[in-house]
Every structure is written in C-alpha cells, then in structure tokens.
PDB file of N, CA and C in Angstrom:
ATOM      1  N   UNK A   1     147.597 207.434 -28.263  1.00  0.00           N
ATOM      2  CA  UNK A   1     147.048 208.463 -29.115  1.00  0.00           C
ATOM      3  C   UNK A   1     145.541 208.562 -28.869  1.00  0.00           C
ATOM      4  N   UNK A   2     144.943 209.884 -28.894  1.00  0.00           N
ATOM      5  CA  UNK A   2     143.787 210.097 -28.598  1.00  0.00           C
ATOM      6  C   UNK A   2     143.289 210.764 -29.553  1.00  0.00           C
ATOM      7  N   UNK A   3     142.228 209.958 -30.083  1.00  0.00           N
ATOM      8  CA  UNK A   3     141.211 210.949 -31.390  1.00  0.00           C
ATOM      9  C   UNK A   3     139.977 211.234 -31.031  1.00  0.00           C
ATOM     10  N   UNK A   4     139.718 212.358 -31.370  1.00  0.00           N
ATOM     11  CA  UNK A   4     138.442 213.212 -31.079  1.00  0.00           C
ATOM     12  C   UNK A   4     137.826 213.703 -32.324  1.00  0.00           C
ATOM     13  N   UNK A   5     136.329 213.485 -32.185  1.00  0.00           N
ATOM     14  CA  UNK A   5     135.614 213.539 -33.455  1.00  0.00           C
ATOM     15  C   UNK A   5     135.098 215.122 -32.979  1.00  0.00           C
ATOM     16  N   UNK A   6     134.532 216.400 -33.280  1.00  0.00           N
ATOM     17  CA  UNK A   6     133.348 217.102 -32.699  1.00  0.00           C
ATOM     18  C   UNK A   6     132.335 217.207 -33.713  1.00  0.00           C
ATOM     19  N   UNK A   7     131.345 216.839 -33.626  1.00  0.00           N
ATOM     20  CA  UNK A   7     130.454 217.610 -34.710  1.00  0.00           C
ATOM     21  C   UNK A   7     129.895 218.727 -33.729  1.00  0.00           C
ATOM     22  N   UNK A   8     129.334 220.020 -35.127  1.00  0.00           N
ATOM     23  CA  UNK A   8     128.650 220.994 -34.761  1.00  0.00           C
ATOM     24  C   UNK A   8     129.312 221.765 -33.907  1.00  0.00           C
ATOM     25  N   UNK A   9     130.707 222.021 -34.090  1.00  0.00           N
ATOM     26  CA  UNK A   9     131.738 222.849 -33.313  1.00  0.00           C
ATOM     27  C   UNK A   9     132.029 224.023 -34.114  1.00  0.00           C
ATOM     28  N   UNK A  10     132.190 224.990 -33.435  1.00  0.00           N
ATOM     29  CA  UNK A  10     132.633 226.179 -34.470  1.00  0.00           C
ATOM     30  C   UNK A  10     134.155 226.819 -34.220  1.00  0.00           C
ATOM     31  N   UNK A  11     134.919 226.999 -35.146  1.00  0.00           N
ATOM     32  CA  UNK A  11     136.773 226.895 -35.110  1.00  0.00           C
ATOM     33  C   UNK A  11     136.831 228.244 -35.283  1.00  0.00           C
ATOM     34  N   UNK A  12     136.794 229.192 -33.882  1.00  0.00           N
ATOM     35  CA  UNK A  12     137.269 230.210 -33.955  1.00  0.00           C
ATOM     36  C   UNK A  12     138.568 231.195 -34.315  1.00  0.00           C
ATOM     37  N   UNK A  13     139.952 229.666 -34.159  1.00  0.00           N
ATOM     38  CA  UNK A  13     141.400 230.224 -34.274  1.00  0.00           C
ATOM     39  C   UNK A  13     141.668 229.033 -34.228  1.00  0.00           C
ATOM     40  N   UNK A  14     143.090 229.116 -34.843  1.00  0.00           N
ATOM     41  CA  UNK A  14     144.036 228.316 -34.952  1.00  0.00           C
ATOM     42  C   UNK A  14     144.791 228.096 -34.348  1.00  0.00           C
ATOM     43  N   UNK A  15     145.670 227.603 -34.025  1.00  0.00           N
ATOM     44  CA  UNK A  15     146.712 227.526 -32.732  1.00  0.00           C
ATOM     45  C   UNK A  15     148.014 227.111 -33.431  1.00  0.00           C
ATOM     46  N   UNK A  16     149.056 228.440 -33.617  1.00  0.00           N
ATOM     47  CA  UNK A  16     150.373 227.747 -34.795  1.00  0.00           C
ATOM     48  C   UNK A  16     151.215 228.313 -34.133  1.00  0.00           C
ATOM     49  N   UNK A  17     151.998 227.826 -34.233  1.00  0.00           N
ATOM     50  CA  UNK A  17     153.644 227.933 -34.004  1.00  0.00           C
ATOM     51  C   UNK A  17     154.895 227.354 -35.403  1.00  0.00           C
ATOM     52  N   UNK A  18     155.679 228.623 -35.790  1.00  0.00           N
ATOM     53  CA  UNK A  18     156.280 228.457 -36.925  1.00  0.00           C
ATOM     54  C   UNK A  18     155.569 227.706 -38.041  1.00  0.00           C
ATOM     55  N   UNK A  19     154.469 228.460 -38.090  1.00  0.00           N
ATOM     56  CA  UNK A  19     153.804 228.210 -38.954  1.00  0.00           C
ATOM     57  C   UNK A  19     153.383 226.828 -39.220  1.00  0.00           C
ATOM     58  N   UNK A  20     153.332 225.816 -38.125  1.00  0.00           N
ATOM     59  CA  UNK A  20     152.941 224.715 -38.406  1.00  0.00           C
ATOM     60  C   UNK A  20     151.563 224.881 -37.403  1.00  0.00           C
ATOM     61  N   UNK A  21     150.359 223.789 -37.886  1.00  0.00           N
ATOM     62  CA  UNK A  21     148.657 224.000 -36.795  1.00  0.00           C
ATOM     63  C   UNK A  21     149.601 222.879 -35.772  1.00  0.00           C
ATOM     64  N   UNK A  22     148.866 223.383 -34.602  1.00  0.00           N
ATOM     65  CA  UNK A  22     149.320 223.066 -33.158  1.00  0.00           C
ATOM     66  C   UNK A  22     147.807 222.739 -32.644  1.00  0.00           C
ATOM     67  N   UNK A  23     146.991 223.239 -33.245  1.00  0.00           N
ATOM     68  CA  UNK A  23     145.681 223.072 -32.112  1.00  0.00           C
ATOM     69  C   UNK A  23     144.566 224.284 -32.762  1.00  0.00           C
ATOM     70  N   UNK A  24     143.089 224.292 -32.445  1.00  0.00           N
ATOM     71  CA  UNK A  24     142.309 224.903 -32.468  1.00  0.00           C
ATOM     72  C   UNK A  24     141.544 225.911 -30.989  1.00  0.00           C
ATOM     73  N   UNK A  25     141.149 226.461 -31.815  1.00  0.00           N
ATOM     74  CA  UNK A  25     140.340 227.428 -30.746  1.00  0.00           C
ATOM     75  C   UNK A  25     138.807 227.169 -30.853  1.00  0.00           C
ATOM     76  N   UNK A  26     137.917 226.872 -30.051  1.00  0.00           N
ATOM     77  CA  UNK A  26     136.507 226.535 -30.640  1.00  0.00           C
ATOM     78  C   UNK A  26     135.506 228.239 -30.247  1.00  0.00           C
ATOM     79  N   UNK A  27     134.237 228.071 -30.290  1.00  0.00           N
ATOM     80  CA  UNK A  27     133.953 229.354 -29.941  1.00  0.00           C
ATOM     81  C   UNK A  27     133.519 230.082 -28.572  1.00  0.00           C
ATOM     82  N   UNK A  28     133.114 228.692 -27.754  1.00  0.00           N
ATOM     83  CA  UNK A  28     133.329 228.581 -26.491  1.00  0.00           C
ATOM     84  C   UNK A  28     134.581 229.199 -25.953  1.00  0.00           C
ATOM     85  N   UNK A  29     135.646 229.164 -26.705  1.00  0.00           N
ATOM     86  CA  UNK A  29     136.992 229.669 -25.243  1.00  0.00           C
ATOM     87  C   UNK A  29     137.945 228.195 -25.508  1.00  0.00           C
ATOM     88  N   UNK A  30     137.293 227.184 -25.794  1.00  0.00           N
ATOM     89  CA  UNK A  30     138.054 225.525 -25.297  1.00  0.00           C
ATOM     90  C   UNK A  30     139.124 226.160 -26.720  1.00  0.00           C
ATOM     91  N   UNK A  31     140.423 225.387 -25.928  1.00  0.00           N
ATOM     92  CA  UNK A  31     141.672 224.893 -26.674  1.00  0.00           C
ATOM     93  C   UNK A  31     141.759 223.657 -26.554  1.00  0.00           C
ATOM     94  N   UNK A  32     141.665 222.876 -27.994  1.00  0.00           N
ATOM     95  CA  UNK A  32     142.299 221.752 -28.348  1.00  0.00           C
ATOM     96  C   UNK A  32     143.454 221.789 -28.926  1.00  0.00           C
ATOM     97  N   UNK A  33     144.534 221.348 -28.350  1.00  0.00           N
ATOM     98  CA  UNK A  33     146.099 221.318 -28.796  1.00  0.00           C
ATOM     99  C   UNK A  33     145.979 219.804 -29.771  1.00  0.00           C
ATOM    100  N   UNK A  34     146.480 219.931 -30.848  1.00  0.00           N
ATOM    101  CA  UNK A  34     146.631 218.790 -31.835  1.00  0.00           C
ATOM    102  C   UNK A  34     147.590 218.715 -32.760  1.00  0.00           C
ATOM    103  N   UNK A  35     148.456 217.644 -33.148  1.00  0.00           N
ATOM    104  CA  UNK A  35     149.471 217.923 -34.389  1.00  0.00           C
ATOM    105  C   UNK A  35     148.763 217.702 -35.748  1.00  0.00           C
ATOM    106  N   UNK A  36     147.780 217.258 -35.422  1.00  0.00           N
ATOM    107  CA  UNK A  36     147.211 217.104 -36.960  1.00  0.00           C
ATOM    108  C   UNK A  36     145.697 217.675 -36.666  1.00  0.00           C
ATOM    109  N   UNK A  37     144.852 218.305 -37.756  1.00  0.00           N
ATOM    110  CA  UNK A  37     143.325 218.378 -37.521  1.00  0.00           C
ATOM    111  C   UNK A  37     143.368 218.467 -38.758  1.00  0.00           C
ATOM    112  N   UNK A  38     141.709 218.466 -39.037  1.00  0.00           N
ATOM    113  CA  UNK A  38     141.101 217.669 -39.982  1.00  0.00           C
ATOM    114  C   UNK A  38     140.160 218.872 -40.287  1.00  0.00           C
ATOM    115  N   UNK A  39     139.563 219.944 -40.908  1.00  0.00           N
ATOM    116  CA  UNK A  39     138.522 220.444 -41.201  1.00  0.00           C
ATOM    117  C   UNK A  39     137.534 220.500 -42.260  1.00  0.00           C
ATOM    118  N   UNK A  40     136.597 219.234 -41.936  1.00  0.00           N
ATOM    119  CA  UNK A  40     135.425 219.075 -42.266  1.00  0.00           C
ATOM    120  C   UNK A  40     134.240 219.826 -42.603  1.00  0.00           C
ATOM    121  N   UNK A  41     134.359 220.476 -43.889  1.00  0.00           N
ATOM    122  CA  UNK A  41     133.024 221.743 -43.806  1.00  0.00           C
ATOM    123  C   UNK A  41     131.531 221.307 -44.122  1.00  0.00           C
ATOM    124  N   UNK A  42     131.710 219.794 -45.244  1.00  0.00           N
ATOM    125  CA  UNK A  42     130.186 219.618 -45.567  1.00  0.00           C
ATOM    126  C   UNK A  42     130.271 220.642 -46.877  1.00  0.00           C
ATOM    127  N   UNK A  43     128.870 220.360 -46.992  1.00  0.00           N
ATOM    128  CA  UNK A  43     127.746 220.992 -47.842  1.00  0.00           C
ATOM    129  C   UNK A  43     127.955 222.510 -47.912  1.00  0.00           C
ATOM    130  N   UNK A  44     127.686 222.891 -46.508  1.00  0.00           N
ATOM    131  CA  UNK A  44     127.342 223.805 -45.883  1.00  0.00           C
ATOM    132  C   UNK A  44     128.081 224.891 -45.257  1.00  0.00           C
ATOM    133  N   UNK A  45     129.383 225.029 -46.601  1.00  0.00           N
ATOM    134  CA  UNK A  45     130.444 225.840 -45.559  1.00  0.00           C
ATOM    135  C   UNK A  45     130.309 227.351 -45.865  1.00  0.00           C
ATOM    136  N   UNK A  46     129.222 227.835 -45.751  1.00  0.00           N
ATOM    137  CA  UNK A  46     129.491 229.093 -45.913  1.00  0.00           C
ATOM    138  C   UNK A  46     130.382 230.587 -44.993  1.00  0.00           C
ATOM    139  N   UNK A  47     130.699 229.511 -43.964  1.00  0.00           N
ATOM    140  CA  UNK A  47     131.473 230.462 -43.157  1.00  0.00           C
ATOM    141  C   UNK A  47     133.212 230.500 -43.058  1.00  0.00           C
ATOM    142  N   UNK A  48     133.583 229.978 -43.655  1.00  0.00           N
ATOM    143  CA  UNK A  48     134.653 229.231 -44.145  1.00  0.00           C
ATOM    144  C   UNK A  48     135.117 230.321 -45.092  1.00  0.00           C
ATOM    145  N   UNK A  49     136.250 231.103 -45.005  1.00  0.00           N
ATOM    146  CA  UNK A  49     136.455 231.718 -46.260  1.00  0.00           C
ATOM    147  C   UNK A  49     138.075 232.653 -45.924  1.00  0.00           C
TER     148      UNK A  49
END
C-alpha cells in the first residue's frame, strides 16, 4: 500500500465510478487513482462548496 500526503494541491474532479471516489483530478491535468481520499480543507476553505 502506498500513501501519499500533497499539500497545497488543488482537486479539480473527482474520479467515480457507481458512485463510489476512485481517484482525484488535481489542477495540473495529474490523475491520482485511490480507493480512499481524504479532503483536508483547513481554516481556509473557501473554495470548497
């Protein structure tokens, strides 16, 4: 198993299949495929909505 932390990443899309998260989209273009993620907003989530 491989865990990946990012700070200061921005989560453009989601990545689902039957409605379960499969993975993220960042804003770069990168796909991270994942069965579980974690979204961490902080303080500071005003973009989040």
């Amino acid at each position: 198993m491989v865990e990946k932390i990012r700070f200061e990443s921005r989560v453009t899309d989601l990545i689902l299949a039957a409605s379960t998260i499969k993975g993220v989209v960042l804003h770069g273009g990168e796909s991270i495929k994942a069965n579980k993620v974690i979204l961490a907003t902080g303080h500071s989530a005003r973009d989040i909505f």
